[in-house]
PDB file of N, CA and C in Angstrom:
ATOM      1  N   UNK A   1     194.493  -3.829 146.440  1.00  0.00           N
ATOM      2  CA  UNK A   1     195.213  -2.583 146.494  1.00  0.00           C
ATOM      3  C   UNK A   1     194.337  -1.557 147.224  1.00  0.00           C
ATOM      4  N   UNK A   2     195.028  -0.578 148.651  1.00  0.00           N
ATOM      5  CA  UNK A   2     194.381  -0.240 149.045  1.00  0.00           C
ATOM      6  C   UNK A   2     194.513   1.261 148.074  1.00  0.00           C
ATOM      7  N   UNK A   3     193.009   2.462 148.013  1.00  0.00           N
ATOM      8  CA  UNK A   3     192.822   3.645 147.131  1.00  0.00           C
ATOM      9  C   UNK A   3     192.293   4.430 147.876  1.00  0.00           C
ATOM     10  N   UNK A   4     192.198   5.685 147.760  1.00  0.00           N
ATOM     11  CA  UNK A   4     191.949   6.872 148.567  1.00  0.00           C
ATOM     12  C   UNK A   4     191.032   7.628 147.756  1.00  0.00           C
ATOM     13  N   UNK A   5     189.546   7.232 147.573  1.00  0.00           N
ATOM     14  CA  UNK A   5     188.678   7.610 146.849  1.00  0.00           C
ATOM     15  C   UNK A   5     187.807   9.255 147.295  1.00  0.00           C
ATOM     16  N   UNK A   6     187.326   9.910 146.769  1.00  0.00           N
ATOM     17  CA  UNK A   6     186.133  10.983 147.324  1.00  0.00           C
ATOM     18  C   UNK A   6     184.925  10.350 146.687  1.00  0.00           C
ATOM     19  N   UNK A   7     184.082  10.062 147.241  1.00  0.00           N
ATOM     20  CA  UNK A   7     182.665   9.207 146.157  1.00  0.00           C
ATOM     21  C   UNK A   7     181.361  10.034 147.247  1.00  0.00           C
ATOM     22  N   UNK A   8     180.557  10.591 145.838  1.00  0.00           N
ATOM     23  CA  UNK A   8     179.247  11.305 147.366  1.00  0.00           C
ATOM     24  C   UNK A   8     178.765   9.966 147.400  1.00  0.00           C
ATOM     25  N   UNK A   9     178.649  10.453 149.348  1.00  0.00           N
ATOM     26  CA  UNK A   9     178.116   9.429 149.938  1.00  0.00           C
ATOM     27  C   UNK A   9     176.775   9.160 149.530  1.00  0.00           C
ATOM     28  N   UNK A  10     175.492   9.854 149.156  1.00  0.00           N
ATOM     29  CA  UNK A  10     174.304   9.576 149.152  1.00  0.00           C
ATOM     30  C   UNK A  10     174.256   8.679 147.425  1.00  0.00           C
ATOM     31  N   UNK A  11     175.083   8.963 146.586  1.00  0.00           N
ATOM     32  CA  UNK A  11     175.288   7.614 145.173  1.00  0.00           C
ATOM     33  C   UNK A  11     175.766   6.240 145.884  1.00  0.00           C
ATOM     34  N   UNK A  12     176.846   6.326 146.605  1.00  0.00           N
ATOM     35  CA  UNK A  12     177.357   4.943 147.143  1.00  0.00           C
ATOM     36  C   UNK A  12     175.830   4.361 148.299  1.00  0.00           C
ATOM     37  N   UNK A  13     175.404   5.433 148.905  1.00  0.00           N
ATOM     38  CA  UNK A  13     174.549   4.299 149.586  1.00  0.00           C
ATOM     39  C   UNK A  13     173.341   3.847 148.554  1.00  0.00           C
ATOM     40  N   UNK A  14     173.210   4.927 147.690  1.00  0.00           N
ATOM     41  CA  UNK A  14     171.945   4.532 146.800  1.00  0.00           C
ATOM     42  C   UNK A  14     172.471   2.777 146.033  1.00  0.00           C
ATOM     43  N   UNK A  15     173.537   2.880 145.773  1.00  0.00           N
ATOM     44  CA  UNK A  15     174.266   1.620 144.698  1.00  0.00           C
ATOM     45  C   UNK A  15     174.416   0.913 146.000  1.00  0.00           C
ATOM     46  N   UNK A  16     174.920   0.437 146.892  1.00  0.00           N
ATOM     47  CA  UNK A  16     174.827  -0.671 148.366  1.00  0.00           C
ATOM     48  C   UNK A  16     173.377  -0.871 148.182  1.00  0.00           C
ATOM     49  N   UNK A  17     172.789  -0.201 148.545  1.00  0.00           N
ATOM     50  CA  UNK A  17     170.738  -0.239 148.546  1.00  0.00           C
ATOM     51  C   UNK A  17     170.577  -1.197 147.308  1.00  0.00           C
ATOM     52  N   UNK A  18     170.969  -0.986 145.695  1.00  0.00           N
ATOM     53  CA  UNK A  18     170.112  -1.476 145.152  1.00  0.00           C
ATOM     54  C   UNK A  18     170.887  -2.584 144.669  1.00  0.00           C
ATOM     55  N   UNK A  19     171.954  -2.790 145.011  1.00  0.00           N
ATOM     56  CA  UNK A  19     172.453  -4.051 144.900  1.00  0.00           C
ATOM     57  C   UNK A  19     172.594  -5.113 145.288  1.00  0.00           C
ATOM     58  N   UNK A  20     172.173  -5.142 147.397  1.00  0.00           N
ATOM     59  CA  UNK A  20     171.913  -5.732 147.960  1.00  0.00           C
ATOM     60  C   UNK A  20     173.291  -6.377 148.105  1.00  0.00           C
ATOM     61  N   UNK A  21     174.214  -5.469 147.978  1.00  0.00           N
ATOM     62  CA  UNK A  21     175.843  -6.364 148.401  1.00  0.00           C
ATOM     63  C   UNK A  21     175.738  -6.298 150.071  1.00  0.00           C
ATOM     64  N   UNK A  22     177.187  -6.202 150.993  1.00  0.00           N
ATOM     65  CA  UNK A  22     176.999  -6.251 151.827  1.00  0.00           C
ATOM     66  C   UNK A  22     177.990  -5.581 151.963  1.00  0.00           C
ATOM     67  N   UNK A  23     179.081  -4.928 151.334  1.00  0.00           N
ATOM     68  CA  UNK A  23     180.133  -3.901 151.225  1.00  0.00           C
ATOM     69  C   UNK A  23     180.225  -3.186 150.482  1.00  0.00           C
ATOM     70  N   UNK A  24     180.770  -1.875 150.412  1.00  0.00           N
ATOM     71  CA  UNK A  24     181.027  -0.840 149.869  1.00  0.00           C
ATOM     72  C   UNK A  24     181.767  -1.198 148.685  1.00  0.00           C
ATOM     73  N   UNK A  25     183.200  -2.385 149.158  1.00  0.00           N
ATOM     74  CA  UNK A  25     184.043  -2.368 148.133  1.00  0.00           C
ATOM     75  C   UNK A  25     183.628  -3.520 147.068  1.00  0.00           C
ATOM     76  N   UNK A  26     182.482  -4.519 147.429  1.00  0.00           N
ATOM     77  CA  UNK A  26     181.409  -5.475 146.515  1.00  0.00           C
ATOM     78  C   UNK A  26     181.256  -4.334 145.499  1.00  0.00           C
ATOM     79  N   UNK A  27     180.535  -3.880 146.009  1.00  0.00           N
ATOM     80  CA  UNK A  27     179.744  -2.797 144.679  1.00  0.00           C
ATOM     81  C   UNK A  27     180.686  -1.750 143.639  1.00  0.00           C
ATOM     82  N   UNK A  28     181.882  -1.438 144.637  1.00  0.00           N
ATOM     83  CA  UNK A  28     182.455  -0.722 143.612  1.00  0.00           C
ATOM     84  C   UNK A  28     183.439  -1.923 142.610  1.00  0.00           C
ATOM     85  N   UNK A  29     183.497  -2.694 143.551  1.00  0.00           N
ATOM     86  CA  UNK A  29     184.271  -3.508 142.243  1.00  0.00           C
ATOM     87  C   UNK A  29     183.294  -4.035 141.127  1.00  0.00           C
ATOM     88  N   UNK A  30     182.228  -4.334 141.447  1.00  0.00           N
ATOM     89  CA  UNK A  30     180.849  -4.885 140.477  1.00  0.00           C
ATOM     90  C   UNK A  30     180.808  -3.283 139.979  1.00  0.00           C
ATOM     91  N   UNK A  31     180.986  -2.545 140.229  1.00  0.00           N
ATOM     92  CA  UNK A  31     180.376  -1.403 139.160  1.00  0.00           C
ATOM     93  C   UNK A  31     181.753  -1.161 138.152  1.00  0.00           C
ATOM     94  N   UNK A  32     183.466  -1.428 138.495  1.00  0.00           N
ATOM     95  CA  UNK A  32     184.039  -1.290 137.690  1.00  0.00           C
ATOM     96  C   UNK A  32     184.189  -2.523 136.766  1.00  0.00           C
ATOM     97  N   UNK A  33     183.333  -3.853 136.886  1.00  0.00           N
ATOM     98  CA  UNK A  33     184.028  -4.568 136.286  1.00  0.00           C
ATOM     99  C   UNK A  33     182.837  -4.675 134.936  1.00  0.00           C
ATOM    100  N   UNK A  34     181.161  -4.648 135.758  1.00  0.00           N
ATOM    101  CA  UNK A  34     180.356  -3.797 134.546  1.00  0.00           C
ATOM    102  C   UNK A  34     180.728  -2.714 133.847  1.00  0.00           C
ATOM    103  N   UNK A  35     181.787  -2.025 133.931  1.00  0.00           N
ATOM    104  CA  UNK A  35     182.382  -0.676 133.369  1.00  0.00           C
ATOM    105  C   UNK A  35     183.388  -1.554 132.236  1.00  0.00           C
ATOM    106  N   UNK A  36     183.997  -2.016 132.799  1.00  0.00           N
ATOM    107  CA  UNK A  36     184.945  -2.783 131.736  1.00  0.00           C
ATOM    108  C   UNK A  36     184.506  -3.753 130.927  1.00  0.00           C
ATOM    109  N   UNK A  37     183.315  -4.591 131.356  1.00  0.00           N
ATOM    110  CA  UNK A  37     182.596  -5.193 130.312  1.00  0.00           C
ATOM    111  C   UNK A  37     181.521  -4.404 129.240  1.00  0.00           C
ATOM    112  N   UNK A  38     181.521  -3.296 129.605  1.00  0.00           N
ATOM    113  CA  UNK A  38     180.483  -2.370 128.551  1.00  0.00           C
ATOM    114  C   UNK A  38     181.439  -1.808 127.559  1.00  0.00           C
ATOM    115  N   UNK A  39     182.921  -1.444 127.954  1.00  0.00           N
ATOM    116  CA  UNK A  39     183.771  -0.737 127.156  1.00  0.00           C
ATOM    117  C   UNK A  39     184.382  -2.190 126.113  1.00  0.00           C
ATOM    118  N   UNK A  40     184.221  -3.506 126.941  1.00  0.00           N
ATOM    119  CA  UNK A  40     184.830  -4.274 126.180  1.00  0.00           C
ATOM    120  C   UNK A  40     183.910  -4.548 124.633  1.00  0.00           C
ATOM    121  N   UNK A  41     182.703  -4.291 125.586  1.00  0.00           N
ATOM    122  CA  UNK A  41     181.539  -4.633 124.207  1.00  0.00           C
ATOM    123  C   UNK A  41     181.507  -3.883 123.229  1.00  0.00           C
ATOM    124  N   UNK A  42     181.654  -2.450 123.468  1.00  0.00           N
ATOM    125  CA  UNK A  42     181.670  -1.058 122.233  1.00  0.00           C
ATOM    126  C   UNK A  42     182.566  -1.873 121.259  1.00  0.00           C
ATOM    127  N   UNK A  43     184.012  -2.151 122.253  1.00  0.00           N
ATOM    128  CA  UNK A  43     185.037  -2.091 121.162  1.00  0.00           C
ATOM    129  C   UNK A  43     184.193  -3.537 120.475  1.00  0.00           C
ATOM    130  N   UNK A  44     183.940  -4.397 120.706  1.00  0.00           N
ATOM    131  CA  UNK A  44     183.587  -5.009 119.215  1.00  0.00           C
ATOM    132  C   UNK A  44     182.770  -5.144 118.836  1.00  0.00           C
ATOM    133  N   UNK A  45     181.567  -4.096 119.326  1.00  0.00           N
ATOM    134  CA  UNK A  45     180.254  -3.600 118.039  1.00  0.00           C
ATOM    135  C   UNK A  45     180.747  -3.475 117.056  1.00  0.00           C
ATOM    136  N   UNK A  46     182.179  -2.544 117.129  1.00  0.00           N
ATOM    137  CA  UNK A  46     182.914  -1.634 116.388  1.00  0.00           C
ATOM    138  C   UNK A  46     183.023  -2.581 114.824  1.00  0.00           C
ATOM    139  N   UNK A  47     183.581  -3.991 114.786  1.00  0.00           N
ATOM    140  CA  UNK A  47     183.583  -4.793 113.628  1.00  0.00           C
ATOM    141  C   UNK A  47     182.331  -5.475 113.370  1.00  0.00           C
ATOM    142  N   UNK A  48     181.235  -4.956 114.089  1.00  0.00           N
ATOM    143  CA  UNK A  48     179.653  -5.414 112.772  1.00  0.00           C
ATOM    144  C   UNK A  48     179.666  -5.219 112.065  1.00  0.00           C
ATOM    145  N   UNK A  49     179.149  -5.892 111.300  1.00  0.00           N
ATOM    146  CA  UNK A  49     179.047  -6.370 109.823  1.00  0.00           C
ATOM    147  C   UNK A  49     180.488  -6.003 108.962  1.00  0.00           C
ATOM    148  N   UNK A  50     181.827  -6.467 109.609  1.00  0.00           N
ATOM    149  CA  UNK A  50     182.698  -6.388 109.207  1.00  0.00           C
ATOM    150  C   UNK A  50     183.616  -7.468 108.974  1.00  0.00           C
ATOM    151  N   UNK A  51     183.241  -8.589 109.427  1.00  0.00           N
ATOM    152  CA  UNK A  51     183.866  -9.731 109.317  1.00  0.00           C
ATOM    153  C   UNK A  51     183.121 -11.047 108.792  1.00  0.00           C
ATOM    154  N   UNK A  52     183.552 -11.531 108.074  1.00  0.00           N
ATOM    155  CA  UNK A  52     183.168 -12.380 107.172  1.00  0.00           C
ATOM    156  C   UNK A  52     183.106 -13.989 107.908  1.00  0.00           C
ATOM    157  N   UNK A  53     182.497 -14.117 108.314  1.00  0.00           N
ATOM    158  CA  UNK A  53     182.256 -15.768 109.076  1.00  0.00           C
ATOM    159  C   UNK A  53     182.366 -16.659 108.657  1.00  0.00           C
ATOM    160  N   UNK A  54     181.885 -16.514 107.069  1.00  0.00           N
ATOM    161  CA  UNK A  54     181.667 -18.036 106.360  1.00  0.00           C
ATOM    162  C   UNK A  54     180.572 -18.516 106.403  1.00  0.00           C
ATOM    163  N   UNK A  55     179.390 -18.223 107.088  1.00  0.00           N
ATOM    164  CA  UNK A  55     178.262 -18.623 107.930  1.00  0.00           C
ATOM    165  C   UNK A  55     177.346 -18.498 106.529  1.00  0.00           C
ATOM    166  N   UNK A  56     176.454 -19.717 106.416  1.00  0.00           N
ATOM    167  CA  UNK A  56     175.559 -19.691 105.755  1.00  0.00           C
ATOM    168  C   UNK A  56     174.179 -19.863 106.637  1.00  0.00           C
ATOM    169  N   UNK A  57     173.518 -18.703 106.930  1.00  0.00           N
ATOM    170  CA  UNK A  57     172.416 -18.417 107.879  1.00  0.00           C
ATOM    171  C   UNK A  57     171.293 -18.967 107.806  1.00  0.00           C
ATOM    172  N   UNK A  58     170.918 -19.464 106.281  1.00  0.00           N
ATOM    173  CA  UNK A  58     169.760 -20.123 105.548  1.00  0.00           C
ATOM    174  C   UNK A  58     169.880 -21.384 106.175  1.00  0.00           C
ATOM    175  N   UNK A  59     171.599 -22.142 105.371  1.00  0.00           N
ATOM    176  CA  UNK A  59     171.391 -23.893 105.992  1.00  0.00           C
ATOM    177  C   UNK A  59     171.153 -23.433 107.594  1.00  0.00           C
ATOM    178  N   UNK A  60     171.578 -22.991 108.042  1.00  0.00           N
ATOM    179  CA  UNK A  60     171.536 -23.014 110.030  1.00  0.00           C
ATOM    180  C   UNK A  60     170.599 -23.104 110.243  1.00  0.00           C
ATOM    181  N   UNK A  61     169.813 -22.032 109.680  1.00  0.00           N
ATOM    182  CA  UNK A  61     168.004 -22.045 110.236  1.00  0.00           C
ATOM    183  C   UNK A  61     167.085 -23.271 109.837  1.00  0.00           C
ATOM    184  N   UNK A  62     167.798 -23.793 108.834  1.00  0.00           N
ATOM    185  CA  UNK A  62     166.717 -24.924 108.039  1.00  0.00           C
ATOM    186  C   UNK A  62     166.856 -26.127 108.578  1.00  0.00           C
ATOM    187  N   UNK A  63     168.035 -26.013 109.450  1.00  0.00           N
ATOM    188  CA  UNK A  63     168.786 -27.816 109.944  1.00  0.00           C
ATOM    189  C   UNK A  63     167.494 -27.982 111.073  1.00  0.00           C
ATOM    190  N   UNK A  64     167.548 -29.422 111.166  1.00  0.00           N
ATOM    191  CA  UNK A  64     166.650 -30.069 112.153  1.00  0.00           C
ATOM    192  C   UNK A  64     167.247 -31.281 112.911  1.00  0.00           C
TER     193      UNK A  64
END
């Protein structure tokens, strides 16, 4: 899909520079899809120590 962005230029070349892509639109898609994998992660910090596994952590560690 083509988008009609304003982005300062001197952040986009800094992110091309340290990413070592070879396009503009590499990096912005790698920076939204790290965006969506960080928001995916919050949401399920959100149920630590909230769900019950069943997991007995002792036998796990002790197996050989």
């Amino acid at each position: 899909m083509r988008t009609t962005v304003d982005l300062p230029q001197d952040l986009l070349d800094e992110a091309v520079s340290l990413s070592n892509m070879k396009t503009k639109t590499s990096v912005i898609i790698s920076a939204l899809e790290e965006y969506v994998r960080r928001k995916k992660i919050a949401g399920i910090k959100k149920y630590r120590g909230k769900i019950d596994l069943g997991i007995d952590l002792t036998v796990l560690r002790n197996r050989k």
